[in-house]
C-alpha atoms as a PDB file:
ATOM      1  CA  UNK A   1     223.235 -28.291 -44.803  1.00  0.00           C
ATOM      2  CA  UNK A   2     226.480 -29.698 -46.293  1.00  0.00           C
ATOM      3  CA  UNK A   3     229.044 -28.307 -48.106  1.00  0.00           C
ATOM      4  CA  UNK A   4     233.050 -28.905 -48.637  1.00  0.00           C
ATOM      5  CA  UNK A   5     235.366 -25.988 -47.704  1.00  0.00           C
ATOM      6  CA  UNK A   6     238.206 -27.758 -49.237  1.00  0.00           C
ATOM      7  CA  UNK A   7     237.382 -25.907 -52.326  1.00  0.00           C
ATOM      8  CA  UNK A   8     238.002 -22.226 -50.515  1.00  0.00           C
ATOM      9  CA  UNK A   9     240.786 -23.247 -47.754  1.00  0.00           C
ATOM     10  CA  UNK A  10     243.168 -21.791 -50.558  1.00  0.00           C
ATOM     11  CA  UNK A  11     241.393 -20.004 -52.979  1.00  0.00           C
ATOM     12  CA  UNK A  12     239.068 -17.764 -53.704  1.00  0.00           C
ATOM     13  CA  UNK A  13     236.941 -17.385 -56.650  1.00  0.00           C
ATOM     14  CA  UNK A  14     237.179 -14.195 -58.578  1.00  0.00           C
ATOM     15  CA  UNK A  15     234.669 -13.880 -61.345  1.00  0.00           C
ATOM     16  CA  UNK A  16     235.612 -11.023 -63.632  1.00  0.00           C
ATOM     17  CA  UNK A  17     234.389  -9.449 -66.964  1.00  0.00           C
ATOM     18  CA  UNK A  18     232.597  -6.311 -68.294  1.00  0.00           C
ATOM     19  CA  UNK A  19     229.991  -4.719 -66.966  1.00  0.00           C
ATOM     20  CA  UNK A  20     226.909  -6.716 -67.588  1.00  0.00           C
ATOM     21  CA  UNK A  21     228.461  -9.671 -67.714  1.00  0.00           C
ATOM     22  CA  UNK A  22     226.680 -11.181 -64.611  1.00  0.00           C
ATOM     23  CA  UNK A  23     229.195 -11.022 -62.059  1.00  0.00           C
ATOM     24  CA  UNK A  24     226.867 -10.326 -59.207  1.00  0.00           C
ATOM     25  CA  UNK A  25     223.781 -12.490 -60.123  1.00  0.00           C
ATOM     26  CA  UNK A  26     226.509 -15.668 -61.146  1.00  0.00           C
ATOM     27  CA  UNK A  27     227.909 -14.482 -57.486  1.00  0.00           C
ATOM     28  CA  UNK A  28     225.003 -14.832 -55.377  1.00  0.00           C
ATOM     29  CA  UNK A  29     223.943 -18.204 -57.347  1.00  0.00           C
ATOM     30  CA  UNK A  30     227.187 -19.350 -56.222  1.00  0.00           C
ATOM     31  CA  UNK A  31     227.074 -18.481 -53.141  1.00  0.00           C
ATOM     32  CA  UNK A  32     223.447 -20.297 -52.946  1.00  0.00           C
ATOM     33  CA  UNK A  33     224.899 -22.893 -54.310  1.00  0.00           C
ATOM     34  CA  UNK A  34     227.569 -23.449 -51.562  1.00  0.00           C
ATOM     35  CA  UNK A  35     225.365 -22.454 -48.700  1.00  0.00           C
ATOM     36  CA  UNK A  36     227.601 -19.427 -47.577  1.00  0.00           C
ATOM     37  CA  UNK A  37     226.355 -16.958 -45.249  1.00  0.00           C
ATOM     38  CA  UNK A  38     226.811 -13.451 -45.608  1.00  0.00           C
ATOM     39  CA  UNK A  39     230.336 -13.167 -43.508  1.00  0.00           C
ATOM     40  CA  UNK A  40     231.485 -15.814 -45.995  1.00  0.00           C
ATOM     41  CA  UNK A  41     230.776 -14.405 -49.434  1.00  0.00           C
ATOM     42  CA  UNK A  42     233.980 -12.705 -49.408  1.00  0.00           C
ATOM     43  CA  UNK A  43     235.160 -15.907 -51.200  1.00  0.00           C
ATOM     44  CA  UNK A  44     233.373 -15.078 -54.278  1.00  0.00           C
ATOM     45  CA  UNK A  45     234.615 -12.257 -55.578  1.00  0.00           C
ATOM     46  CA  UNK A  46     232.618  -9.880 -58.659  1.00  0.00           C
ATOM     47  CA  UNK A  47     235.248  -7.438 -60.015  1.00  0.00           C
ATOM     48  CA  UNK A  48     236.094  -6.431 -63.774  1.00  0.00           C
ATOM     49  CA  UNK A  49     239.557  -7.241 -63.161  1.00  0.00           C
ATOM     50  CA  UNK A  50     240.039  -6.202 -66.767  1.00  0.00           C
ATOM     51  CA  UNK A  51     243.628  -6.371 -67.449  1.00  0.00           C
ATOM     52  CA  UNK A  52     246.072  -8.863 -66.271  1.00  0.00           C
ATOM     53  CA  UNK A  53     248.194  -6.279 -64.129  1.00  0.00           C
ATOM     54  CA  UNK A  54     245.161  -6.098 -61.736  1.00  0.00           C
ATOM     55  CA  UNK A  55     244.169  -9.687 -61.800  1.00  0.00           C
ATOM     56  CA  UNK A  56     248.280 -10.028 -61.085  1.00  0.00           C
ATOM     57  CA  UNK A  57     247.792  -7.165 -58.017  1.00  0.00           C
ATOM     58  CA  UNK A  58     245.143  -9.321 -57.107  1.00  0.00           C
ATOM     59  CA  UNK A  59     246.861 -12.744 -57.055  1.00  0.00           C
ATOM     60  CA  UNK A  60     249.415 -10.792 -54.688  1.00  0.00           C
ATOM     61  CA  UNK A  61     247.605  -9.265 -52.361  1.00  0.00           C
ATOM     62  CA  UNK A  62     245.023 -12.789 -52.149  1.00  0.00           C
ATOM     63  CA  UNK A  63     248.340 -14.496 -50.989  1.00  0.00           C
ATOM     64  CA  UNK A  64     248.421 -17.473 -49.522  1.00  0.00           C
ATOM     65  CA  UNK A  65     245.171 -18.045 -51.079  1.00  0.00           C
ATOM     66  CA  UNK A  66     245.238 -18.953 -54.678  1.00  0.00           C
ATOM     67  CA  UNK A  67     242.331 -16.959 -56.441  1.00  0.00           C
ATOM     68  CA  UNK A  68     240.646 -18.615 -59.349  1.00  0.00           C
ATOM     69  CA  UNK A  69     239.381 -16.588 -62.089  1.00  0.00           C
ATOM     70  CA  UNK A  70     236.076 -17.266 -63.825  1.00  0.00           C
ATOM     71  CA  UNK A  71     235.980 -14.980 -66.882  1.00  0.00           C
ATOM     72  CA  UNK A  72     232.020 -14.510 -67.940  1.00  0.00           C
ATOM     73  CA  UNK A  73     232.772 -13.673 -71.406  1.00  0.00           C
ATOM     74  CA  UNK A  74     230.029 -12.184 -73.672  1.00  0.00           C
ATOM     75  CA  UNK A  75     229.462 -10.837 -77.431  1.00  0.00           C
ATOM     76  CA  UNK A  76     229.606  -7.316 -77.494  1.00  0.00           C
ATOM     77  CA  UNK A  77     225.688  -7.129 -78.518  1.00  0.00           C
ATOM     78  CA  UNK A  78     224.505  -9.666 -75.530  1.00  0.00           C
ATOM     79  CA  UNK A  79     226.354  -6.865 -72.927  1.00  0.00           C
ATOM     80  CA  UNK A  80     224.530  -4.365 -74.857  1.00  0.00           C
ATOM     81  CA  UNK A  81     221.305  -6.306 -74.046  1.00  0.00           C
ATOM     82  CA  UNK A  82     221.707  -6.967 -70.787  1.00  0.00           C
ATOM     83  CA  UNK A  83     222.909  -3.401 -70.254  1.00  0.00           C
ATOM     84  CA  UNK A  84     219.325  -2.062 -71.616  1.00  0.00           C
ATOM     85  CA  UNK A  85     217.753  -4.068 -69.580  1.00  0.00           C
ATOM     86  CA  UNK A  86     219.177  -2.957 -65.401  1.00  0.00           C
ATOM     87  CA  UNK A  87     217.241  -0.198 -64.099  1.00  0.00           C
ATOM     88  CA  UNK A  88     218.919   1.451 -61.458  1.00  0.00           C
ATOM     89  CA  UNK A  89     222.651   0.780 -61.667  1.00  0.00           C
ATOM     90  CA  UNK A  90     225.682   2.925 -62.263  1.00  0.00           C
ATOM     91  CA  UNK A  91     227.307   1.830 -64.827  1.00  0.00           C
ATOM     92  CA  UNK A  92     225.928   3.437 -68.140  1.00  0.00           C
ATOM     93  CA  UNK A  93     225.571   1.512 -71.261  1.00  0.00           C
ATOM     94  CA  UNK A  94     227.730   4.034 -73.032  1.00  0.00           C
ATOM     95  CA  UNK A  95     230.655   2.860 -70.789  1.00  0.00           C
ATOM     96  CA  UNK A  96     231.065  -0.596 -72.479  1.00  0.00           C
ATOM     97  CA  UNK A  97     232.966   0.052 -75.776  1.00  0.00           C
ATOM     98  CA  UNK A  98     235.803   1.830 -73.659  1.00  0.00           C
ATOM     99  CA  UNK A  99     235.487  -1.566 -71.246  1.00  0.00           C
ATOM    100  CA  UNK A 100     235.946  -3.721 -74.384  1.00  0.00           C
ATOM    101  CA  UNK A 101     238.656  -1.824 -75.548  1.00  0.00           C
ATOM    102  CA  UNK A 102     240.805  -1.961 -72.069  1.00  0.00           C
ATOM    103  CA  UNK A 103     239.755  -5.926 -71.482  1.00  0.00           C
ATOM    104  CA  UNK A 104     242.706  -8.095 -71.660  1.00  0.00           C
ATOM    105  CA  UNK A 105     241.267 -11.374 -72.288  1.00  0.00           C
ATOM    106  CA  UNK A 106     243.089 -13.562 -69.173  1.00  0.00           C
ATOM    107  CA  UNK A 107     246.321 -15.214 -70.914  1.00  0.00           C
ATOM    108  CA  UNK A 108     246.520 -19.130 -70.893  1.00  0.00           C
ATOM    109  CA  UNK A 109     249.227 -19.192 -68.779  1.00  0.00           C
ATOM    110  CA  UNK A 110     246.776 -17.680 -65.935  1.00  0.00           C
ATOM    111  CA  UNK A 111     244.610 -20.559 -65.969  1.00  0.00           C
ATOM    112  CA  UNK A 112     241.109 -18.626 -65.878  1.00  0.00           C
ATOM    113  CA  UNK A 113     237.822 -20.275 -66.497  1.00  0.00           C
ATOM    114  CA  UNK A 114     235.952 -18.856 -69.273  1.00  0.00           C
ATOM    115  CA  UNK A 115     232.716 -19.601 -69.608  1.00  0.00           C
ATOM    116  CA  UNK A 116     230.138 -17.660 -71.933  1.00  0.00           C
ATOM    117  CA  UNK A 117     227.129 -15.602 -70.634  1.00  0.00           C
ATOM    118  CA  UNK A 118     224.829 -17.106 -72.960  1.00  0.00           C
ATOM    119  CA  UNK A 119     223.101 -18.787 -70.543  1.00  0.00           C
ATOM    120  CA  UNK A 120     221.076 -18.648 -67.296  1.00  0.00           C
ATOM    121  CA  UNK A 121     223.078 -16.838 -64.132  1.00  0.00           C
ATOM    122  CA  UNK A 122     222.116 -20.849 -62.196  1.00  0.00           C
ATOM    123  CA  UNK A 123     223.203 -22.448 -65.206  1.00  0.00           C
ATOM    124  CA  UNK A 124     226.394 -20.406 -65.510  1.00  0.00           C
ATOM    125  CA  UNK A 125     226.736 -21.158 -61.816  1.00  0.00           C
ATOM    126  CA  UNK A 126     226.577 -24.882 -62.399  1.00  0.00           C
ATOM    127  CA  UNK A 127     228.926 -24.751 -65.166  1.00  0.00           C
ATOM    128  CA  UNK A 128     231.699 -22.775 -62.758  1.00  0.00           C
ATOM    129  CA  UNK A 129     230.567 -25.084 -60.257  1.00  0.00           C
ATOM    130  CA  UNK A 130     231.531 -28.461 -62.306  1.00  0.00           C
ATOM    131  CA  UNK A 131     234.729 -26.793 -63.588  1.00  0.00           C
ATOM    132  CA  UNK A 132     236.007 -26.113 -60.413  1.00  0.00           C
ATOM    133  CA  UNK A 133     236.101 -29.484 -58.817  1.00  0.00           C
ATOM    134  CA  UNK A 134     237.018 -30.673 -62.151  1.00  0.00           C
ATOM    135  CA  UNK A 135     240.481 -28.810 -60.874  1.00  0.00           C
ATOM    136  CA  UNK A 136     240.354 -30.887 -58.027  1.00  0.00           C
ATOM    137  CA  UNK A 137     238.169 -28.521 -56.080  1.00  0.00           C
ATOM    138  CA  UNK A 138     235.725 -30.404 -53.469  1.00  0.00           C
ATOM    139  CA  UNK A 139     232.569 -29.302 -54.250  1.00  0.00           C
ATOM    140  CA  UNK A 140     229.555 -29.960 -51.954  1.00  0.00           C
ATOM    141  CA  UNK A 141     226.456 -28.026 -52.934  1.00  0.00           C
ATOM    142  CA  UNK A 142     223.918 -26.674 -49.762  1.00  0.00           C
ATOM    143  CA  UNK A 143     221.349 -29.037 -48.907  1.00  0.00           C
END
């Protein structure tokens, strides 16, 4: 199995939205994707992170790593659809208008990824994957 580390000696990757935005399935592709083991997956981060105070509480308490934040941003009515669709979770549909409403789309001086959730989770994964070592990440997928 190979993979680069390079990418997460520093950093960690946070991906962040609203709920049903596909933090945890683009999570676990990415963590496929880079051959991590359970004790490891603490490098890919899922959290709504909604406004830049707590993605700013998080930079500070990730120090010395350097989080990266991959926004999965999605229309209002494809949240709404995915939403519907999850049996079993906690986070009611009625909840996402009041999400909307307190996002803080992450300002360009924070350098986020945003990449749009109109797509498969493994294609969104490839997508983050690509953009990352386009930063000058190493990226080594699992064999």
């Amino acid at each position: 199995m190979e993979r680069s580390v390079s990418l997460f000696e520093h950093r960690h990757i946070v991906l962040m939205g609203v709920c049903g935005c596909g933090k945890s399935t683009v999570g676990a592709e990415l963590s496929r994707a880079f051959g991590l083991a359970a004790a490891e997956e603490g490098l890919i981060l899922g959290c709504s992170a909604l406004t830049g105070r707590y993605r700013d509480m998080i930079r500070v308490h990730a120090a010395p790593a350097q989080p990266v934040f991959v926004y999965l941003r999605g229309t209002r009515a494809a949240l709404r659809q995915r939403l519907g669709a999850r049996r079993g979770h906690f986070m009611p549909r009625a909840l996402l208008d009041s999400r909307l409403a307190t996002l803080e789309v992450p300002a360009p001086a924070e350098a986020a990824l945003t990449v749009s959730i109109e797509n498969t989770s493994q294609a969104l994964a490839a997508q983050v994957l690509t953009r990352l070592a386009g930063r000058g990440g190493s990226v080594a997928r699992a064999a």
